[in-house]
N, C-alpha and C. Protein backbone atom coordinates (compact mmCIF):
# COMPACT_ATOMS: atom_id res chain seq x y z
N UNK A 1 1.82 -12.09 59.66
CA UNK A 1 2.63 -11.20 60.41
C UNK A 1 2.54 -9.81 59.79
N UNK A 2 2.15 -8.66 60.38
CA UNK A 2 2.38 -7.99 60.28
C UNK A 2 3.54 -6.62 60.30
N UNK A 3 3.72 -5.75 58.90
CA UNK A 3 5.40 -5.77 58.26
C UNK A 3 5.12 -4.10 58.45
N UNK A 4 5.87 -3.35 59.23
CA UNK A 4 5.57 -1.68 58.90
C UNK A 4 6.25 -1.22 58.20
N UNK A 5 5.81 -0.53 57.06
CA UNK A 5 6.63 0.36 56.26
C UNK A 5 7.39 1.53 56.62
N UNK A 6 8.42 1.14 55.71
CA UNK A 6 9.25 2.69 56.75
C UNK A 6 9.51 3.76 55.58
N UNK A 7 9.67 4.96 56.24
CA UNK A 7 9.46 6.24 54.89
C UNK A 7 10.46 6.14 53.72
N UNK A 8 11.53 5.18 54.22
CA UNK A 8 12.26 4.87 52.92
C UNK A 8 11.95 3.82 52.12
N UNK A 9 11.09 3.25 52.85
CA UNK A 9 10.59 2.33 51.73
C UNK A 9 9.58 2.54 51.02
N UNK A 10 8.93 3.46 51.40
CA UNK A 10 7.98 4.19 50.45
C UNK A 10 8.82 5.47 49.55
N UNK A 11 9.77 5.92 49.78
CA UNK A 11 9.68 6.62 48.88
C UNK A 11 10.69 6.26 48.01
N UNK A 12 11.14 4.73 48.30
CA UNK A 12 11.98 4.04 47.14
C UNK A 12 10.49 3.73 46.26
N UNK A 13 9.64 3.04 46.58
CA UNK A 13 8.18 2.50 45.80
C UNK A 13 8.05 4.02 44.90
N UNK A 14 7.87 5.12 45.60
CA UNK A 14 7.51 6.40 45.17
C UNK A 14 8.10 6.33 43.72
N UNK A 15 9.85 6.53 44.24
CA UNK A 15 10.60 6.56 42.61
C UNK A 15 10.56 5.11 42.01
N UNK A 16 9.99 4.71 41.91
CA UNK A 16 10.25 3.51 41.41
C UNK A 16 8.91 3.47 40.66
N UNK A 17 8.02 4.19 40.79
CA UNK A 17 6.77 4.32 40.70
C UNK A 17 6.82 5.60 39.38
N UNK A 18 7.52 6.51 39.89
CA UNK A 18 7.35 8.06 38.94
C UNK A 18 8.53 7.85 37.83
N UNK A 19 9.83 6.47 38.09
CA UNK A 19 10.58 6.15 37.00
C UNK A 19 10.14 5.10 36.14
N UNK A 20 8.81 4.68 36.26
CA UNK A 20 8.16 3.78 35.64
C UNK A 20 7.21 4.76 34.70
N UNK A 21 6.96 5.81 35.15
CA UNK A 21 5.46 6.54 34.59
C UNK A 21 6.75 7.33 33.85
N UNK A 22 7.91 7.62 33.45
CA UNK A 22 8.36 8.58 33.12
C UNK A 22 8.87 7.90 31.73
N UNK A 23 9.09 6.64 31.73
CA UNK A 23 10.00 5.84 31.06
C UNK A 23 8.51 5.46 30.08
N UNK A 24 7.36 5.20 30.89
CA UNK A 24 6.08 4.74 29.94
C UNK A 24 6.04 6.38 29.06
N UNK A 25 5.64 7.27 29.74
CA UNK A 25 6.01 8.92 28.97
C UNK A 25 6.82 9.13 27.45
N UNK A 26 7.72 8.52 28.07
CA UNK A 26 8.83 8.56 26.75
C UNK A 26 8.50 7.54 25.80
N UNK A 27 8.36 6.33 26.07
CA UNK A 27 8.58 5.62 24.82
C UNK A 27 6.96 5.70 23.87
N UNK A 28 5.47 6.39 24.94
CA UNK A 28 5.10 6.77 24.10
C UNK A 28 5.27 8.14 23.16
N UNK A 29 6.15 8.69 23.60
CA UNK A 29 6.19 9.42 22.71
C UNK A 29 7.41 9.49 21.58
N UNK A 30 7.90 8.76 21.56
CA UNK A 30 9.22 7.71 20.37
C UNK A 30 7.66 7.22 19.71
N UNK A 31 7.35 6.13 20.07
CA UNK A 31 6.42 5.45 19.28
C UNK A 31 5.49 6.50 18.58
N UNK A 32 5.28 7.62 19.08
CA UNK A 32 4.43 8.76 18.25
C UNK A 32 4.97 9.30 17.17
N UNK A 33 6.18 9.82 17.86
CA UNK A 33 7.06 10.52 16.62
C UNK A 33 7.28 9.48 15.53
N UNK A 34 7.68 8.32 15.57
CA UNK A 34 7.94 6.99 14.73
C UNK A 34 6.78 7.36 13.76
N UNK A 35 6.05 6.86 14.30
CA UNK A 35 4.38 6.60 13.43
C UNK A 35 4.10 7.98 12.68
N UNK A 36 4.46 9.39 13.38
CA UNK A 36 4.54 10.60 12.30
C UNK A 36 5.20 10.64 11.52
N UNK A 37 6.58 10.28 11.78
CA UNK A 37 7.84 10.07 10.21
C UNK A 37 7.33 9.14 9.42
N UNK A 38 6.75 7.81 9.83
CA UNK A 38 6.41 6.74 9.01
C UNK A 38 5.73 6.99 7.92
N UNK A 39 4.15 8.18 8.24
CA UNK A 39 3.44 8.61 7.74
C UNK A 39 3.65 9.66 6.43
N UNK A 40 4.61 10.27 7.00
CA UNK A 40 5.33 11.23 5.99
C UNK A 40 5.65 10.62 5.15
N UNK A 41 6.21 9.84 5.21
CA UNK A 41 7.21 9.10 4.54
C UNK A 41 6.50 8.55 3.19
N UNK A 42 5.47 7.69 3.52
CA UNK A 42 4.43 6.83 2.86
C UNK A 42 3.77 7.90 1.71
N UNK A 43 3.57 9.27 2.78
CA UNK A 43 2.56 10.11 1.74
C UNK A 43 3.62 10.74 0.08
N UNK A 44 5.40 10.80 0.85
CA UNK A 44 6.12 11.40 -0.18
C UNK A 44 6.25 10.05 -1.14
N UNK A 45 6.23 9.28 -0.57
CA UNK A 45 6.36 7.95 -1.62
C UNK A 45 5.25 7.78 -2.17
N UNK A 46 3.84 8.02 -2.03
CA UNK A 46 3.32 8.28 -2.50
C UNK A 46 2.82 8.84 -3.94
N UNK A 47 3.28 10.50 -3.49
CA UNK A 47 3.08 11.60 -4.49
C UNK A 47 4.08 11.08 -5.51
N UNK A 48 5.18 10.31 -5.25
CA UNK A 48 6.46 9.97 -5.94
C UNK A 48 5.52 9.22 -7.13
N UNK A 49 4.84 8.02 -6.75
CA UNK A 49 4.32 6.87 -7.48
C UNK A 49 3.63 7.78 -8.44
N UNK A 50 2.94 8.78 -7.82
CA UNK A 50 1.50 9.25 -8.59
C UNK A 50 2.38 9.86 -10.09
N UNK A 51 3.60 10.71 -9.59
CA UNK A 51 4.61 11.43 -10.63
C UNK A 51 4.26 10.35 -11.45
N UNK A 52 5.13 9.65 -11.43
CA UNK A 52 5.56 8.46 -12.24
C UNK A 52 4.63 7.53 -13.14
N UNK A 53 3.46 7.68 -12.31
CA UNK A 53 1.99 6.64 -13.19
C UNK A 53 1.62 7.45 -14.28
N UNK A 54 1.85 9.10 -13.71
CA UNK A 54 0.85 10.35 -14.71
C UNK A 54 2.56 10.51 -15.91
N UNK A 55 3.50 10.53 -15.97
CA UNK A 55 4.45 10.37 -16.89
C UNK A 55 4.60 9.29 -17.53
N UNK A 56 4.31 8.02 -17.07
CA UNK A 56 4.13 6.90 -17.91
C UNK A 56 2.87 6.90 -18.58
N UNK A 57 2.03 7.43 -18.40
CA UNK A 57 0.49 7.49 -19.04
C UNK A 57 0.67 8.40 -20.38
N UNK A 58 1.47 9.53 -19.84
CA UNK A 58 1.87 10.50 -21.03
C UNK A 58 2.76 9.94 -22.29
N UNK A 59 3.53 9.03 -21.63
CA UNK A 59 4.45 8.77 -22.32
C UNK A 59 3.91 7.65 -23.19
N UNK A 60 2.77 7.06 -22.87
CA UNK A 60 1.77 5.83 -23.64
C UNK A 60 0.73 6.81 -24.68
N UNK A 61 0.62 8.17 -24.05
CA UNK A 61 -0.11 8.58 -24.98
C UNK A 61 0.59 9.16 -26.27
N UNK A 62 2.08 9.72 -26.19
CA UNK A 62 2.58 9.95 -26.77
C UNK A 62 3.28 8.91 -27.86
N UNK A 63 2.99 8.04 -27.42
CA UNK A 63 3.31 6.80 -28.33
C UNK A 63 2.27 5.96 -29.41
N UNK A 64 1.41 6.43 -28.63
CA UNK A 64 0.12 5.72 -29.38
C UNK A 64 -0.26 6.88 -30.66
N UNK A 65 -0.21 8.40 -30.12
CA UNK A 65 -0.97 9.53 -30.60
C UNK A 65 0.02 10.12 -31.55
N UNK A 66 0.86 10.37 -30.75
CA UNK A 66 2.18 10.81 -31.53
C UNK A 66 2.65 12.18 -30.81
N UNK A 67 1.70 12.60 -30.08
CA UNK A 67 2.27 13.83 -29.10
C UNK A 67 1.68 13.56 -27.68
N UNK A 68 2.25 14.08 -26.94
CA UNK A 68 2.29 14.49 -25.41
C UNK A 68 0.72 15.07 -25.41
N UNK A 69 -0.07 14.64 -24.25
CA UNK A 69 -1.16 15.11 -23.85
C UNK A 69 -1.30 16.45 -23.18
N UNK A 70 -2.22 17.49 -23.45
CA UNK A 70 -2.37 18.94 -23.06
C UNK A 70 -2.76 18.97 -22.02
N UNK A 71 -3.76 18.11 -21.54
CA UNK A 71 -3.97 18.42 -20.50
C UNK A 71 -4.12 17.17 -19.03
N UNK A 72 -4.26 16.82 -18.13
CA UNK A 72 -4.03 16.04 -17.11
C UNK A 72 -5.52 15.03 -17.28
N UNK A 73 -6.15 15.63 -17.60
CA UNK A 73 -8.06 15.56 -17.98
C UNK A 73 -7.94 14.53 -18.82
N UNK A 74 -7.46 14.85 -19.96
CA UNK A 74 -7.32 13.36 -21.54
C UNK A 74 -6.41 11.83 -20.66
N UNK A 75 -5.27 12.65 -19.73
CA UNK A 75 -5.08 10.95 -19.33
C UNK A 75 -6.19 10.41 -18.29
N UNK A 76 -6.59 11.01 -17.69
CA UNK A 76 -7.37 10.38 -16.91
C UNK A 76 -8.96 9.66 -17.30
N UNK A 77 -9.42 10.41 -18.39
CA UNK A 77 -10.58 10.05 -19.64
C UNK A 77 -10.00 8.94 -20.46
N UNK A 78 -9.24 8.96 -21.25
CA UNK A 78 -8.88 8.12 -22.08
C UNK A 78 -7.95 7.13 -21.95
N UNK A 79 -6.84 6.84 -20.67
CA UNK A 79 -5.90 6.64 -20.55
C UNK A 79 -5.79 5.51 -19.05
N UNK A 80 -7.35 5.73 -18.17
CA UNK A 80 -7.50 5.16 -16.94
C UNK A 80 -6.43 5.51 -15.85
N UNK A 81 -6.15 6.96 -16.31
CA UNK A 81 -4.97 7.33 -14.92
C UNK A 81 -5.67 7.81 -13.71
N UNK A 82 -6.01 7.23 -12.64
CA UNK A 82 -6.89 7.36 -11.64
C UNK A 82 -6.07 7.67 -10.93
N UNK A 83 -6.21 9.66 -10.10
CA UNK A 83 -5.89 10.38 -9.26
C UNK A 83 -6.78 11.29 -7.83
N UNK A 84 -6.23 10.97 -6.74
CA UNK A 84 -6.90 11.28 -5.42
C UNK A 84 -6.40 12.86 -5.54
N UNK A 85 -7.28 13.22 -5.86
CA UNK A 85 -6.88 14.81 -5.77
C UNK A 85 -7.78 15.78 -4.66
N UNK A 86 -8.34 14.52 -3.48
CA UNK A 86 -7.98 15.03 -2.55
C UNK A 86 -6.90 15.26 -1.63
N UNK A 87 -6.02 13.82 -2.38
CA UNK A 87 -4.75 14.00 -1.20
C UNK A 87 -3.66 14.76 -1.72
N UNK A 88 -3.99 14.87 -3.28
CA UNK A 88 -2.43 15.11 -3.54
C UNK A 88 -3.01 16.52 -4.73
N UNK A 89 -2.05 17.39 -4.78
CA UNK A 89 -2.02 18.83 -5.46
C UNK A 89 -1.18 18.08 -6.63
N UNK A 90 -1.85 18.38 -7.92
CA UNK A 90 -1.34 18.16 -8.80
C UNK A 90 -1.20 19.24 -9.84
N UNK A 91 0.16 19.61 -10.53
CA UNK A 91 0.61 20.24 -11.56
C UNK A 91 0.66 19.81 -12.73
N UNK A 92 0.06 19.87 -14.00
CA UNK A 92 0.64 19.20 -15.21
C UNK A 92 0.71 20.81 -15.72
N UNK A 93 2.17 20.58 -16.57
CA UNK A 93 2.02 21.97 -17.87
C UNK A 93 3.00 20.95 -18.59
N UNK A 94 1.97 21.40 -19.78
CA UNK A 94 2.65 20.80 -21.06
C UNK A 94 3.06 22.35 -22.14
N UNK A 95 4.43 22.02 -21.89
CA UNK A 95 4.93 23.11 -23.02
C UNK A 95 4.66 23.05 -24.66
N UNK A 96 4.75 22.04 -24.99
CA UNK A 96 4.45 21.95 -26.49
C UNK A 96 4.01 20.57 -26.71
N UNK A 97 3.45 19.97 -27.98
CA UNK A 97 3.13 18.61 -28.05
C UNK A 97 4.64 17.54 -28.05
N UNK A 98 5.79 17.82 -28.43
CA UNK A 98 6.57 17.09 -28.45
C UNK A 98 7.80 17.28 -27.53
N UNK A 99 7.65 17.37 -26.61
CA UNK A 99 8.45 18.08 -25.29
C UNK A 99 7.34 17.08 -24.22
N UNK A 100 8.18 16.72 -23.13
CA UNK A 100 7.65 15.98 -22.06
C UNK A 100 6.86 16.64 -21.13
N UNK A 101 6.16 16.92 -20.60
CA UNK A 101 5.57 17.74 -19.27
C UNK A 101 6.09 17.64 -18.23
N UNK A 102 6.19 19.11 -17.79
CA UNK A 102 5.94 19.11 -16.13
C UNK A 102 4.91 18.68 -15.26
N UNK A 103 5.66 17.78 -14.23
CA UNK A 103 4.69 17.43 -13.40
C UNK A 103 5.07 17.51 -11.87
N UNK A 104 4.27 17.94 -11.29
CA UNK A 104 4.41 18.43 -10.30
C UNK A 104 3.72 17.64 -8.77
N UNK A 105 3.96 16.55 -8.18
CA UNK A 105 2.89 16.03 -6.91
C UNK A 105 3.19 16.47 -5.59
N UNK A 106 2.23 16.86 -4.65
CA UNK A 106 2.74 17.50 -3.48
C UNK A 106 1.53 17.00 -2.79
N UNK A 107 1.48 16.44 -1.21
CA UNK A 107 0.90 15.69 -0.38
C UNK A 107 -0.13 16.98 -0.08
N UNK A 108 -1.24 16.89 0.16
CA UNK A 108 -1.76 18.23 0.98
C UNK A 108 -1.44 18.06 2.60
């Protein structure tokens, strides 16, 4: 049997159609933003870990040696502190041998 459509029933399909494409719109773009904070997130936790591996390395060298390392170079030579310094900007200043260093990690 043949059923004729009538203009309201198409343009209920219509919205029903452009509140489907609007609602798909949005939640990809929640799911985008999500996955950008996520990312952030990971890279500051990250740089966090890296702080923390390159101050515990110092703090092994300073124990073993008897002072704080000068430069970022001796832990990573002698010490196996392995750093991506493509991803991450790193600061070391060491003020004196028996004083802790600044350290500094920042995501690029």
């Amino acid at each position: 049997m043949y059923h004729e459509q009538t203009s309201a029933m198409i343009s209920r399909r219509r919205r029903r159609m452009m509140a489907t494409a609007v609602i798909a719109v949005a939640l990809a773009a929640v799911c985008w933003l999500g996955y950008n904070a996520a990312c952030a997130n990971l890279r500051e936790q990250g740089a966090a870990s890296i702080r923390n591996a390159i101050l515990d390395s110092a703090m092994q060298c300073c124990a073993i040696e008897g002072s704080y390392p000068a430069s970022l170079q001796h832990l990573e030579d002698s010490y196996g502190l392995a750093i991506n310094h493509d991803e991450y900007i790193v600061t070391y200043e060491a003020f004196a041998d028996n004083v802790v260093p600044s350290v500094v990690v920042v995501p690029r």
